[in-house]
N, C-alpha and C. Protein backbone atom coordinates (compact mmCIF):
# COMPACT_ATOMS: atom_id res chain seq x y z
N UNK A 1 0.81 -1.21 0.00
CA UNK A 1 0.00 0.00 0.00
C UNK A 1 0.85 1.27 0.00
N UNK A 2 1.93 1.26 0.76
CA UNK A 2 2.72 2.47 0.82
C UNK A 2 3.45 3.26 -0.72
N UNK A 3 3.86 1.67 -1.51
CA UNK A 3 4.11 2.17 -2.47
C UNK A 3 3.02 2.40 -3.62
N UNK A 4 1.70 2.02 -3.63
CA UNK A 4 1.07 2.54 -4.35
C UNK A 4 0.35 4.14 -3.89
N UNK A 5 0.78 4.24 -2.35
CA UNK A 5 0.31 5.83 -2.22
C UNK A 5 1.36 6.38 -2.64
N UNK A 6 2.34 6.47 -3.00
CA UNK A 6 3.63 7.38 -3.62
C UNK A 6 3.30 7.23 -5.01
N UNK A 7 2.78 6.75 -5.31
CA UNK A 7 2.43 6.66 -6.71
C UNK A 7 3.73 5.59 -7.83
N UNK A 8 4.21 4.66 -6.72
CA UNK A 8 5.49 3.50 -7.22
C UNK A 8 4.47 2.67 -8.01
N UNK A 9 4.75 2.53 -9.24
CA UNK A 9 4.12 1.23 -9.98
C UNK A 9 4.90 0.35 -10.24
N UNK A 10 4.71 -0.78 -10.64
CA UNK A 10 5.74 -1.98 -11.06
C UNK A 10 6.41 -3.05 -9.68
N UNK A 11 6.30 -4.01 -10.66
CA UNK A 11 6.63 -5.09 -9.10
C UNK A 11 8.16 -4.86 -9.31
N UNK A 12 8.61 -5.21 -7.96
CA UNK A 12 10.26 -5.58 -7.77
C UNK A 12 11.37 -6.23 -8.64
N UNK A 13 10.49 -7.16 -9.57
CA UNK A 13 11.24 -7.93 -10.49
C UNK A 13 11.34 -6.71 -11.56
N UNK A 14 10.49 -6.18 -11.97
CA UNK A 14 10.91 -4.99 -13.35
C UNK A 14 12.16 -4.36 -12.58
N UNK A 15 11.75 -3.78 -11.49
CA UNK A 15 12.88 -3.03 -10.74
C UNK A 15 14.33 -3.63 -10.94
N UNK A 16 14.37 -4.89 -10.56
CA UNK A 16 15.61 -5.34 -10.86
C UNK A 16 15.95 -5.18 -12.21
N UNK A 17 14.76 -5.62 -12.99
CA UNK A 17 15.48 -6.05 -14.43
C UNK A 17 16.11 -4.94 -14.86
N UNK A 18 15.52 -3.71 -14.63
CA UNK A 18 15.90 -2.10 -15.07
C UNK A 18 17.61 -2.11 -14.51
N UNK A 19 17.43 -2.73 -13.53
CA UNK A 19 19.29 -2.20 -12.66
C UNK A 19 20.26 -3.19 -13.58
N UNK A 20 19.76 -4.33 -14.20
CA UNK A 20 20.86 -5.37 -14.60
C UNK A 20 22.09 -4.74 -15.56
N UNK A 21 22.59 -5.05 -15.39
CA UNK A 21 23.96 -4.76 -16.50
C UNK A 21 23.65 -5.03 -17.78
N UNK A 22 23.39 -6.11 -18.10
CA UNK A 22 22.80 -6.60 -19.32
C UNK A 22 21.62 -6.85 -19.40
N UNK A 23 20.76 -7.08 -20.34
CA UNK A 23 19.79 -8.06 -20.67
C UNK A 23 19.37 -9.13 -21.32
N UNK A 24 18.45 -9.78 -19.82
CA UNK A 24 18.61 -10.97 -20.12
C UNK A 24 18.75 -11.96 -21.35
N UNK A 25 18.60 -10.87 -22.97
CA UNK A 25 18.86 -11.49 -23.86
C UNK A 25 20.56 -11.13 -24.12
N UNK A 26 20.91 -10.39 -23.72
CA UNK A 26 22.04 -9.87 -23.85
C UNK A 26 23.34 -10.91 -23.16
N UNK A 27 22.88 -11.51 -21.90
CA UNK A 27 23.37 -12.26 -21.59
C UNK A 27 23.47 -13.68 -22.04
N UNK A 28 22.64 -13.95 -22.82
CA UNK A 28 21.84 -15.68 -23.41
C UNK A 28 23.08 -15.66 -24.59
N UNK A 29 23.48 -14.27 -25.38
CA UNK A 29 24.40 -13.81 -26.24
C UNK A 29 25.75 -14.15 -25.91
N UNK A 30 26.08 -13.57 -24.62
CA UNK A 30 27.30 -13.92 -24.14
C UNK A 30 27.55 -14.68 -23.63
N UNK A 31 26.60 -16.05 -23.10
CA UNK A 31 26.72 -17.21 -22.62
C UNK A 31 27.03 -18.21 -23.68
N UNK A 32 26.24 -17.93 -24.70
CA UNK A 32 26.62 -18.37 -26.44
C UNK A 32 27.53 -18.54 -26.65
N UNK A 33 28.31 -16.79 -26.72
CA UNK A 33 29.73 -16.45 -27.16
C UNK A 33 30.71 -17.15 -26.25
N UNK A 34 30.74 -17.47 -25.31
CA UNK A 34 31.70 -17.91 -24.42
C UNK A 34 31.92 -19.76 -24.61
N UNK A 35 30.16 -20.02 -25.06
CA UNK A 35 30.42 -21.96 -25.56
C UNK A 35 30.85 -21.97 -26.37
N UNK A 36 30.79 -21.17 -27.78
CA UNK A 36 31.30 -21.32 -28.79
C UNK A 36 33.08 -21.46 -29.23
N UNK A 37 33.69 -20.51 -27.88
CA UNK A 37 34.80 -20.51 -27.73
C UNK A 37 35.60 -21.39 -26.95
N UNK A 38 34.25 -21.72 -26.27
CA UNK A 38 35.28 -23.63 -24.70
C UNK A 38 35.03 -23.99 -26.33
N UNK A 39 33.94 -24.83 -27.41
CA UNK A 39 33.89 -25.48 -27.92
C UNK A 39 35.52 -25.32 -28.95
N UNK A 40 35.50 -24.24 -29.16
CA UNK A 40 37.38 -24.23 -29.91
C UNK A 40 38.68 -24.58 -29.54
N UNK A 41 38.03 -24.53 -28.20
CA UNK A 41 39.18 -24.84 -27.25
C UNK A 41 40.13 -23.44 -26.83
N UNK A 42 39.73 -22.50 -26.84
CA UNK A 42 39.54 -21.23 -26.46
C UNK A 42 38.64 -20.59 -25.32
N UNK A 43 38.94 -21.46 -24.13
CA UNK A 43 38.12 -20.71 -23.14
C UNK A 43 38.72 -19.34 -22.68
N UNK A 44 37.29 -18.71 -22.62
CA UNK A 44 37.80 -17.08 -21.98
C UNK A 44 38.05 -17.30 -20.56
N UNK A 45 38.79 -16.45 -20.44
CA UNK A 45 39.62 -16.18 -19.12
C UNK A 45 38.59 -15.25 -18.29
N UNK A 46 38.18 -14.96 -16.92
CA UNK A 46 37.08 -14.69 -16.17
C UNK A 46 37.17 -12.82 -16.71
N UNK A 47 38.94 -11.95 -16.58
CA UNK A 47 38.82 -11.04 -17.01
C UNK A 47 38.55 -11.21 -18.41
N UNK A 48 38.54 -11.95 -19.63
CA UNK A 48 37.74 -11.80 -20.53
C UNK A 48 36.56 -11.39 -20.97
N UNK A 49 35.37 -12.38 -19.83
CA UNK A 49 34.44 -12.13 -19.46
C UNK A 49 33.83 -10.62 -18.91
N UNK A 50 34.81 -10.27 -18.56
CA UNK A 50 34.56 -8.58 -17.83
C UNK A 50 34.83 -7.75 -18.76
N UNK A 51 36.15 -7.91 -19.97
CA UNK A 51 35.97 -7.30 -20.86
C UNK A 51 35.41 -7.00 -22.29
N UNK A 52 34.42 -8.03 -22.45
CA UNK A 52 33.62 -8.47 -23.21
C UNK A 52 32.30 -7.45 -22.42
N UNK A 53 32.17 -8.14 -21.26
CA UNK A 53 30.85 -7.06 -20.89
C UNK A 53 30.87 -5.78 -20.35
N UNK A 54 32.20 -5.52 -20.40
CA UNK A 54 32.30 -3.89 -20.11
C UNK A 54 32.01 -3.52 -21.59
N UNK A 55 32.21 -3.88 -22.92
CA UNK A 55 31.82 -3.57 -24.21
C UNK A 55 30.69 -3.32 -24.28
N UNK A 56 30.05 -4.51 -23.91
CA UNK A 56 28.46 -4.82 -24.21
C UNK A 56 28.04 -3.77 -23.05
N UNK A 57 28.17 -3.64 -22.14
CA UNK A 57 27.38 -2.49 -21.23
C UNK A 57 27.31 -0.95 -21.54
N UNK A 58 29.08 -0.88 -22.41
CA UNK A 58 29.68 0.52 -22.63
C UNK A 58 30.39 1.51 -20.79
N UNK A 59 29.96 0.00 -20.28
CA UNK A 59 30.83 0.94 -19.07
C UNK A 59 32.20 -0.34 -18.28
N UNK A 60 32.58 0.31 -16.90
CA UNK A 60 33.33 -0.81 -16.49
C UNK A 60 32.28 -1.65 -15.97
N UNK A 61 32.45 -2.71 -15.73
CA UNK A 61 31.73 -3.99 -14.63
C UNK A 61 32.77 -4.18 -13.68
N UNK A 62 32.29 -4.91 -12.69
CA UNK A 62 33.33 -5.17 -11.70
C UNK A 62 33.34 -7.06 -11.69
N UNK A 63 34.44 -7.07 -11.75
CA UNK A 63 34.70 -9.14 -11.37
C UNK A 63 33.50 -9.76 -10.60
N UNK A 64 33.48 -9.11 -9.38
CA UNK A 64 31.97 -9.34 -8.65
C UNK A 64 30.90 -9.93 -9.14
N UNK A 65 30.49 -8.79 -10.40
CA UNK A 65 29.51 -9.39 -11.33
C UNK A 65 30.01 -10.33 -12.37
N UNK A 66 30.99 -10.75 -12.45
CA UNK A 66 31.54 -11.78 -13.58
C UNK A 66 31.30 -13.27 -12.24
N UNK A 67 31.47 -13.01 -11.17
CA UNK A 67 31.60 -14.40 -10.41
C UNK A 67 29.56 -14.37 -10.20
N UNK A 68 28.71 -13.43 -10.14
CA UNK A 68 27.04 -13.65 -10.09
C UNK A 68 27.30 -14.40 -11.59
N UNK A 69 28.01 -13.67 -12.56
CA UNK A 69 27.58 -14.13 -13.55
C UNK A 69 27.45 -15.45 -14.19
N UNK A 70 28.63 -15.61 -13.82
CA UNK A 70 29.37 -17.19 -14.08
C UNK A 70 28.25 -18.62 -12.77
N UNK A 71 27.84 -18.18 -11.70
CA UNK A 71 27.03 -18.57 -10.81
C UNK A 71 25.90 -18.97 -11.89
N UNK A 72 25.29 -17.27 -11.62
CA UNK A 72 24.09 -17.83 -12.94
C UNK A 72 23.89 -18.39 -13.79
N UNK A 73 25.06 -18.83 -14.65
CA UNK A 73 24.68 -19.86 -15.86
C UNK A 73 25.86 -20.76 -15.28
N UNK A 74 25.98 -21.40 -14.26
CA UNK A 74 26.71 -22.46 -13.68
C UNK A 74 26.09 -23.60 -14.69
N UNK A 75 24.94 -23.82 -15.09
CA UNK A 75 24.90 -25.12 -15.52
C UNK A 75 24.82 -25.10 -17.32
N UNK A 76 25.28 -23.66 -17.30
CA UNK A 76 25.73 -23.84 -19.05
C UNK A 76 26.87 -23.83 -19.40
N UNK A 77 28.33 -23.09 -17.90
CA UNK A 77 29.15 -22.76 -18.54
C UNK A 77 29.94 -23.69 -17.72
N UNK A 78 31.10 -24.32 -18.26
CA UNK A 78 31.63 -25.49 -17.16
C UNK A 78 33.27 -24.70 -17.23
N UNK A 79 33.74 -25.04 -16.17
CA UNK A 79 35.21 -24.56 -15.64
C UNK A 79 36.61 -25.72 -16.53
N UNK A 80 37.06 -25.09 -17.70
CA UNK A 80 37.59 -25.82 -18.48
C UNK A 80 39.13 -26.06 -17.87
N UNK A 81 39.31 -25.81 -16.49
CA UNK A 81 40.90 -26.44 -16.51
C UNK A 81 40.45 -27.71 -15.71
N UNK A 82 39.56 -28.06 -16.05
CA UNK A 82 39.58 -30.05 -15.50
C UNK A 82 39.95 -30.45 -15.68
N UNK A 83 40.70 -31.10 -17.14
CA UNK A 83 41.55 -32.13 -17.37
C UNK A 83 42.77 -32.34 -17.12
N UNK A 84 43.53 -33.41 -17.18
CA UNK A 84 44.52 -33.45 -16.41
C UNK A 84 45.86 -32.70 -17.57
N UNK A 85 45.83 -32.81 -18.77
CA UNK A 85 46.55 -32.09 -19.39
C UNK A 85 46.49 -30.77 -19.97
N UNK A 86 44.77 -29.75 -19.21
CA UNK A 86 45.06 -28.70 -19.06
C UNK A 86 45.31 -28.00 -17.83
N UNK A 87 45.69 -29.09 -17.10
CA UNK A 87 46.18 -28.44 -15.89
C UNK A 87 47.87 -28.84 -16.19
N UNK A 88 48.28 -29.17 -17.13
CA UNK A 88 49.97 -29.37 -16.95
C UNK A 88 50.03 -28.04 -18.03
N UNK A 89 49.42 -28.08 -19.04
CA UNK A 89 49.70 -26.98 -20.10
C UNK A 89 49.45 -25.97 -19.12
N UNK A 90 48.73 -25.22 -18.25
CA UNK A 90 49.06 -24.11 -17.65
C UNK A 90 49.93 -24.06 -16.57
N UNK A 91 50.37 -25.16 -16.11
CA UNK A 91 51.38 -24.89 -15.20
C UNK A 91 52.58 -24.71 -15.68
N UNK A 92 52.69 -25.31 -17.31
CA UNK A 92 54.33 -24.97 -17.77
C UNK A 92 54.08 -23.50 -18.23
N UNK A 93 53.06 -22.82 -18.27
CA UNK A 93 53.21 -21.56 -18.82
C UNK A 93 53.36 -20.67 -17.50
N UNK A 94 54.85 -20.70 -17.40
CA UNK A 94 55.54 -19.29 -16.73
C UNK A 94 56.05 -18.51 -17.31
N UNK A 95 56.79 -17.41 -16.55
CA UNK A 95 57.28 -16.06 -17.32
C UNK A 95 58.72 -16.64 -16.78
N UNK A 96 59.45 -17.42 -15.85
CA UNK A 96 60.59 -17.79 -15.87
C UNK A 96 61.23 -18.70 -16.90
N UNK A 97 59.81 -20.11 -17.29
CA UNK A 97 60.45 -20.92 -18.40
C UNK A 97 60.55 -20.46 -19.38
N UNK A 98 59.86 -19.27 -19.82
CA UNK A 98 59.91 -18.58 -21.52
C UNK A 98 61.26 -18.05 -20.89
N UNK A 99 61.92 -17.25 -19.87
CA UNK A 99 62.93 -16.34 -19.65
C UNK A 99 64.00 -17.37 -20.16
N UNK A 100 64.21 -18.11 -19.63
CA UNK A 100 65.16 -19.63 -19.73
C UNK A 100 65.02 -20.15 -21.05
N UNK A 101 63.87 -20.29 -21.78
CA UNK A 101 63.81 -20.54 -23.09
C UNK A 101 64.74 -19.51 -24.12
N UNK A 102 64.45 -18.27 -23.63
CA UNK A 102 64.66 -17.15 -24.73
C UNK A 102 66.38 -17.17 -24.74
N UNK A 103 66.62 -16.61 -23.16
CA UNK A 103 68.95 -16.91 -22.96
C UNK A 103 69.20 -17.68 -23.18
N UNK A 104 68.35 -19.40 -23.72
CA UNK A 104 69.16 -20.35 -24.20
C UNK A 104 69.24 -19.94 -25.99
N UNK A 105 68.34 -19.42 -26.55
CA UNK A 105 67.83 -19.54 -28.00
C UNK A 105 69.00 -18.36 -28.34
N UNK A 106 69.21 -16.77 -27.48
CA UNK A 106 70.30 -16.33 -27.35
C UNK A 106 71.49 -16.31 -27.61
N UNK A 107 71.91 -17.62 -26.73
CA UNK A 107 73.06 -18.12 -26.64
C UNK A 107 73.29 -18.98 -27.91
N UNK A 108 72.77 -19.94 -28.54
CA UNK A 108 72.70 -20.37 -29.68
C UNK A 108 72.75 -20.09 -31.13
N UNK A 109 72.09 -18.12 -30.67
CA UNK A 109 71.75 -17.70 -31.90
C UNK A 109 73.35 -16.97 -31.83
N UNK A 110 73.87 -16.60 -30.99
CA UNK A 110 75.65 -16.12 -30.76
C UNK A 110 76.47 -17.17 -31.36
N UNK A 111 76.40 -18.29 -31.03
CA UNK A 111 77.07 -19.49 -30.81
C UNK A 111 77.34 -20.05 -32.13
N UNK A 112 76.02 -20.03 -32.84
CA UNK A 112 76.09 -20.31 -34.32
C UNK A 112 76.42 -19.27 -35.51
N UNK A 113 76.47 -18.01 -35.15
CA UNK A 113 76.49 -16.75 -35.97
C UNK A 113 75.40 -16.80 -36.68
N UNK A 114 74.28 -16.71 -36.09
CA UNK A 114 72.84 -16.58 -36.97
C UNK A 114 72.22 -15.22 -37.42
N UNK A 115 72.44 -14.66 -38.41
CA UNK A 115 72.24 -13.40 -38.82
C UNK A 115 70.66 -13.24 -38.94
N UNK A 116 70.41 -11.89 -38.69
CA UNK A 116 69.01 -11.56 -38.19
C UNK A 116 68.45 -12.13 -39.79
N UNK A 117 68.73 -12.00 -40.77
CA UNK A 117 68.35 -12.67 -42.05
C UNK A 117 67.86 -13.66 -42.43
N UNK A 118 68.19 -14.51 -40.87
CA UNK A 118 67.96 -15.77 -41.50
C UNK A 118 67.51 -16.47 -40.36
N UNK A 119 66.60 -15.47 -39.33
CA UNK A 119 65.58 -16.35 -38.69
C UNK A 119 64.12 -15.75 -39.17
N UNK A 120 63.36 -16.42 -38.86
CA UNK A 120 61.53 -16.17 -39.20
C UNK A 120 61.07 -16.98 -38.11
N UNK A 121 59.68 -16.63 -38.85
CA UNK A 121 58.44 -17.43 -37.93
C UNK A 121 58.74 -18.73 -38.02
């Protein structure tokens, strides 16, 4: 009653829907976009997710809403470092083994007299 003497119309649920970041079709979009990419074997990374929907919003989002988000479609979007050999492929990816990779390739490229000419992709 109180809010229909202020003259408040609309139930609580519009209310929310008005505050969401996205909408709810907006999100069905980016839940899409995100299977399409586990399916490549390209899963987005959670700040992906934030910067994908800071696009789609046109403002920042905060991680906060990337962990409601990821909650909310818990049973569409599955957590792709399960397997046992994508959990070794990210553990060899450090910034020390590339460091160690690169002063050996260095040393080799000295070692052999390899002129900038004659390396590539």
């Amino acid at each position: 009653l109180p809010r229909e003497h202020r003259g408040v119309s609309g139930s609580r649920a519009e209310a929310g829907l008005a505050r969401r970041i996205l909408q709810p079709e907006q999100e069905a979009e980016l839940v899409k976009y995100i299977q399409e990419l586990t399916e490549r074997k390209l899963p987005p990374t959670r700040e992906m997710v934030q910067n994908y929907t800071s696009d789609i919003a046109g403002h920042p989002v905060s991680e906060s809403w990337v962990t409601r988000f990821l909650h909310r479609h818990q049973d569409e979007l599955t957590s792709q470092w399960s397997t046992f050999m994508d959990r070794q492929r990210h553990a060899a990816d450090s910034g020390d083994k590339y460091k160690v990779y690169f002063e050996q390739l260095g040393s080799k490229i000295v070692f052999y007299e390899v002129e900038p000419e004659h390396t590539y992709n």
